[in-house]
Protein backbone atom coordinates (compact mmCIF):
# COMPACT_ATOMS: atom_id res chain seq x y z
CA UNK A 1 0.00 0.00 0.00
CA UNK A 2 3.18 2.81 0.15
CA UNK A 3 3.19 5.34 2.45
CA UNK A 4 0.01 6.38 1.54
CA UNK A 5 -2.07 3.38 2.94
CA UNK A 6 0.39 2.34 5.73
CA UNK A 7 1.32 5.98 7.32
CA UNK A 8 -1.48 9.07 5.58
CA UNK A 9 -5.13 7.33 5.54
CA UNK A 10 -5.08 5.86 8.84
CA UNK A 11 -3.35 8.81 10.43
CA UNK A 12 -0.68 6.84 11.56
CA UNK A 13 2.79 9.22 12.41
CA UNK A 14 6.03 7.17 11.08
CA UNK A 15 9.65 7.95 11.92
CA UNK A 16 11.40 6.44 8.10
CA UNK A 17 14.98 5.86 8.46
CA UNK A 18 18.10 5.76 6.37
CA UNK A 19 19.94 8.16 4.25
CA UNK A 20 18.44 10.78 2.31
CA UNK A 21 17.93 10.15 -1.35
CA UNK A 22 19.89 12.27 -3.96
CA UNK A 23 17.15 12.06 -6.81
CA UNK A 24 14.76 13.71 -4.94
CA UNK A 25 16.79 16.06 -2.34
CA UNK A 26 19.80 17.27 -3.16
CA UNK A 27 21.04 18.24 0.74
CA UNK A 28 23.53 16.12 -0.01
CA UNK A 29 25.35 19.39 -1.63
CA UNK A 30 24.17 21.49 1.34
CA UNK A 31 26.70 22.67 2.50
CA UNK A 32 27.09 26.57 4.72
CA UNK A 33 29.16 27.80 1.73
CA UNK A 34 26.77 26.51 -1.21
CA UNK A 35 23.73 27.66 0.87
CA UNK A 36 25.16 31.48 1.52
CA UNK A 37 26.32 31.43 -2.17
CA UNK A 38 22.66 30.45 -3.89
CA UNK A 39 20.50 31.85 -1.14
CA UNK A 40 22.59 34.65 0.83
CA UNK A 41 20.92 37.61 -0.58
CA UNK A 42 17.63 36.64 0.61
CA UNK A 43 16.17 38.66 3.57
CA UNK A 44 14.93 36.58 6.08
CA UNK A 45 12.90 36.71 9.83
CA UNK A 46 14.54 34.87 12.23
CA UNK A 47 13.89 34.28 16.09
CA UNK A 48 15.94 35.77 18.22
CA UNK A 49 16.42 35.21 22.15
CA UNK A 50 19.14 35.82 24.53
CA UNK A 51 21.34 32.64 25.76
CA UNK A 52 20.58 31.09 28.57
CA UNK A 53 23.44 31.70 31.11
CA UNK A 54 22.52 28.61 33.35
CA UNK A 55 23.54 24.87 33.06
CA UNK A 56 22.00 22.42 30.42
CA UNK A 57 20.11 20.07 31.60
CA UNK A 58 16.80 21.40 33.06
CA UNK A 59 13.43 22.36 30.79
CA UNK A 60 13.81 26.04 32.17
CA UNK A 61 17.62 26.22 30.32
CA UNK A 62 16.11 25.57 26.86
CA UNK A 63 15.94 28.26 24.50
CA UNK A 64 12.58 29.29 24.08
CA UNK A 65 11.61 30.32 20.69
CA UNK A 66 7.80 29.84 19.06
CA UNK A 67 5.16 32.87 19.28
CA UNK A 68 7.32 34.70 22.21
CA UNK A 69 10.38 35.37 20.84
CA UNK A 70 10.76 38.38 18.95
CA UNK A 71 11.56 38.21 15.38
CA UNK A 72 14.34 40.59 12.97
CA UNK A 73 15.05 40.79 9.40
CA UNK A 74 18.35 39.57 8.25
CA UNK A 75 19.93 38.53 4.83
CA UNK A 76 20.39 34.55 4.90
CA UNK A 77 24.00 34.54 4.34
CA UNK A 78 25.00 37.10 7.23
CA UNK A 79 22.27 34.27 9.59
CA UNK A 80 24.36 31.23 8.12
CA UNK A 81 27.64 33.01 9.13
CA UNK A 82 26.45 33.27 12.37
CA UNK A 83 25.53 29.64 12.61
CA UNK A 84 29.04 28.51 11.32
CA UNK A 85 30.49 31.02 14.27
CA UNK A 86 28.46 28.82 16.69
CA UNK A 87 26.35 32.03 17.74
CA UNK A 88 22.45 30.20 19.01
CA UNK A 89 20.71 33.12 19.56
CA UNK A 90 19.23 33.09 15.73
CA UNK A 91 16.81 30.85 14.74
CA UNK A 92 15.26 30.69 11.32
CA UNK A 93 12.04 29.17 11.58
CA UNK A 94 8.45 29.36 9.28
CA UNK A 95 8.80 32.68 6.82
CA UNK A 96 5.66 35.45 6.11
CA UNK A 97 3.99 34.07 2.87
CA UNK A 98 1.71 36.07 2.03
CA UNK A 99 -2.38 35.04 1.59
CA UNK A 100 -5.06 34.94 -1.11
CA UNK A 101 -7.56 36.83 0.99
CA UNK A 102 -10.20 37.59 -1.63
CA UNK A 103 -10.10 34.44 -3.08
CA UNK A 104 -9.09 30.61 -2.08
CA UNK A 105 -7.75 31.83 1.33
CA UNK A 106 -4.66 29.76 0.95
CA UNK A 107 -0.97 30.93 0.20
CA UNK A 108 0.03 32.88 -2.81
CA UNK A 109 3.25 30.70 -2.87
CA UNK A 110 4.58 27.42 -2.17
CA UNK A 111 8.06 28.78 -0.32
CA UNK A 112 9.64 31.79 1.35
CA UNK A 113 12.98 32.85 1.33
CA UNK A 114 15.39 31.60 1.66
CA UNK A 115 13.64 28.16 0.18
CA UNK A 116 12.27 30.15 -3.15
CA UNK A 117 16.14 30.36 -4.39
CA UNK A 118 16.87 26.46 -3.39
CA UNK A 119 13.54 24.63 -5.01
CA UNK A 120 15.75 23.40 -7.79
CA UNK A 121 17.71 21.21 -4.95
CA UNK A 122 14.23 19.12 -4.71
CA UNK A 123 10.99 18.25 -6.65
CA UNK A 124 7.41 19.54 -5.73
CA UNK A 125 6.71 16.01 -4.98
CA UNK A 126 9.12 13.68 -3.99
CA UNK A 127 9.16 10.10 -4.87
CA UNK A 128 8.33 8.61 -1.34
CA UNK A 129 4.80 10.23 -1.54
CA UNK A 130 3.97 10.73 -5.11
CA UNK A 131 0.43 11.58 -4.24
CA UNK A 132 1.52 15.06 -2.07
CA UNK A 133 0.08 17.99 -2.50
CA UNK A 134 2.19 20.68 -1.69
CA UNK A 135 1.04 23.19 0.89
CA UNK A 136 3.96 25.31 1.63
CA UNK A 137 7.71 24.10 2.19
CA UNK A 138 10.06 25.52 4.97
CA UNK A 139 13.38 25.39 6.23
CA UNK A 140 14.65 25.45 10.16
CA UNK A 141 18.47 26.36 11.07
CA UNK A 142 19.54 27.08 14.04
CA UNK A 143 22.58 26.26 16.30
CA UNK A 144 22.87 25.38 20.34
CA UNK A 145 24.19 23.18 23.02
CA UNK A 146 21.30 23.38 25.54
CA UNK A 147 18.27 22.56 23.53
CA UNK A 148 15.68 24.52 21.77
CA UNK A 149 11.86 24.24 22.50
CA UNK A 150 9.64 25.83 19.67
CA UNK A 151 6.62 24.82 22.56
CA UNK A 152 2.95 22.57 21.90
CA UNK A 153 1.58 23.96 18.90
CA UNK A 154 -0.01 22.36 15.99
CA UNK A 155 0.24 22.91 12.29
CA UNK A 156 -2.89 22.86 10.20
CA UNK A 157 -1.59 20.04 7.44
CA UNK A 158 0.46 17.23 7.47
CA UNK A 159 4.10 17.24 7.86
CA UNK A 160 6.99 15.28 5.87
CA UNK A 161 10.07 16.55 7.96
CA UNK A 162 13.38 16.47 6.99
CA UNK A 163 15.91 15.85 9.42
CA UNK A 164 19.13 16.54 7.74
CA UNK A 165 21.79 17.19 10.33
CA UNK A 166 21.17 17.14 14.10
CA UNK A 167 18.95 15.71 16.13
CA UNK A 168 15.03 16.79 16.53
CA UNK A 169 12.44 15.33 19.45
CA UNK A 170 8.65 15.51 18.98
CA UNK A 171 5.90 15.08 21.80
CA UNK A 172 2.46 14.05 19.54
CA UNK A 173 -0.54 14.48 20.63
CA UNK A 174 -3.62 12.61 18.84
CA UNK A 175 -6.31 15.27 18.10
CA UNK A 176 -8.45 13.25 20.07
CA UNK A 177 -7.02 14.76 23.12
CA UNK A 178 -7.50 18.55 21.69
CA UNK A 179 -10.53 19.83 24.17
CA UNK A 180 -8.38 17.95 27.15
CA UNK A 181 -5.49 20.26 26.30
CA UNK A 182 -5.02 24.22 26.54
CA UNK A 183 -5.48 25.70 23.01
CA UNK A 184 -5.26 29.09 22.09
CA UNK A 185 -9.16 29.73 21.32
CA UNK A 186 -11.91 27.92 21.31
CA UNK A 187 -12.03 24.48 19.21
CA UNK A 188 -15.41 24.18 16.76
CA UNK A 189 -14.92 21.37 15.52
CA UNK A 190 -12.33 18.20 15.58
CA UNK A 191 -12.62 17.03 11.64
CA UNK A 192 -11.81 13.17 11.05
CA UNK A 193 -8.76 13.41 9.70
CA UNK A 194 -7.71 15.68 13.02
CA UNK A 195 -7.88 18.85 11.16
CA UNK A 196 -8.98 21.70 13.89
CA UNK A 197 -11.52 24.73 13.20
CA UNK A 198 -11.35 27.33 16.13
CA UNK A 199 -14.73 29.51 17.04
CA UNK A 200 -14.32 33.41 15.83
CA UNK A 201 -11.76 31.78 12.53
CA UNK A 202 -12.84 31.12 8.84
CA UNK A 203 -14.30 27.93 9.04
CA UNK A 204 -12.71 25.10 6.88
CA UNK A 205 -13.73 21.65 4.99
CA UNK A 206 -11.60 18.45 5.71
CA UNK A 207 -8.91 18.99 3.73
CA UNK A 208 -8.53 23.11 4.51
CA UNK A 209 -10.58 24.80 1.93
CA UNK A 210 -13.21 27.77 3.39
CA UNK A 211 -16.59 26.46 3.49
């Protein structure tokens, strides 16, 4: 049945293991001086929060970036020479896309920068789930020795995430468990596929059209 059968339709998360293929994502030429020489003129938002200045090791030492921290424009290469200096108090994160208000209500684009000058390094749909539809593609940098928490949120589609150097933890939640948690507004509905429409927001179908 593929990924689609085993993993999407039943709503089952997967971890997939193993290295990264070349055909259809080219990180494998990723490195800081090909990514500041394609992408480095892009202006970009990043987090930014001070360093925490007490040992590693407890929750309160983690970096805490998400919806709090405060957010400044920099070009992409200047942020990636940071990162090779081991600075961690930059973190680039989800970029301003901008929205088809009058009309579908979705994003006028696929990417932001820096990703709109790297989408030749990857296809629109990659071979492991040939049936994808493409909602918007991101990248996350960032740099630290203590931890970084980005906090419980959720995203409003599915997620194929890319781990390409590091190492990344995520706490799941089933959405059955969304009115025993505390969300930021008040939940309308719960649709079957876990998709979540909040009371006072455009109100959405299934799969994330406006009704």
């Amino acid at each position: 049945e593929g990924i689609d059968g085993t993993y999407v339709v039943p709503r089952q998360p997967a971890i997939l293991e193993g290295p990264i293929d070349p055909l259809w994502f080219g990180s494998s030429r990723w490195t800081w001086d090909y990514l500041k020489q394609k992408a480095g003129e892009a202006v970009v938002e990043v987090e930014k929060t001070p360093v925490p200045e007490t040992k590693a090791g407890k929750d309160e030492d983690v970096q805490k970036f998400g919806l709090v921290a405060p957010k400044v424009s920099i070009k992409f290469g200047d942020f990636v020479e940071h990162i090779k200096q081991g600075r961690s108090d930059h973190y680039l994160t989800t970029q301003h896309i901008d929205i088809d208000e009058k009309n579908s209500g979705l994003h006028l684009s696929l990417w932001g920068p820096p990703v709109h000058l790297l989408r030749s390094d990857f296809p629109l749909r990659p071979s492991l789930v040939p049936t994808l539809v493409p909602y918007q593609m991101n990248l996350w940098i960032g740099n630290t020795a203590q931890g970084t928490s980005s906090g419980l949120h959720h995203d409003f589609h599915d997620n194929i995430y890319i781990l390409i150097k590091g190492r990344k933890r995520f706490t799941l939640y089933s959405p059955d468990d969304a009115f025993h948690l505390y969300t930021k507004g008040s939940i309308r509905v719960v649709h079957p596929n876990g998709l979540i429409n909040y009371k006072g927001n455009v109100e959405t179908r299934e799969d994330g059209l406006n009704l």
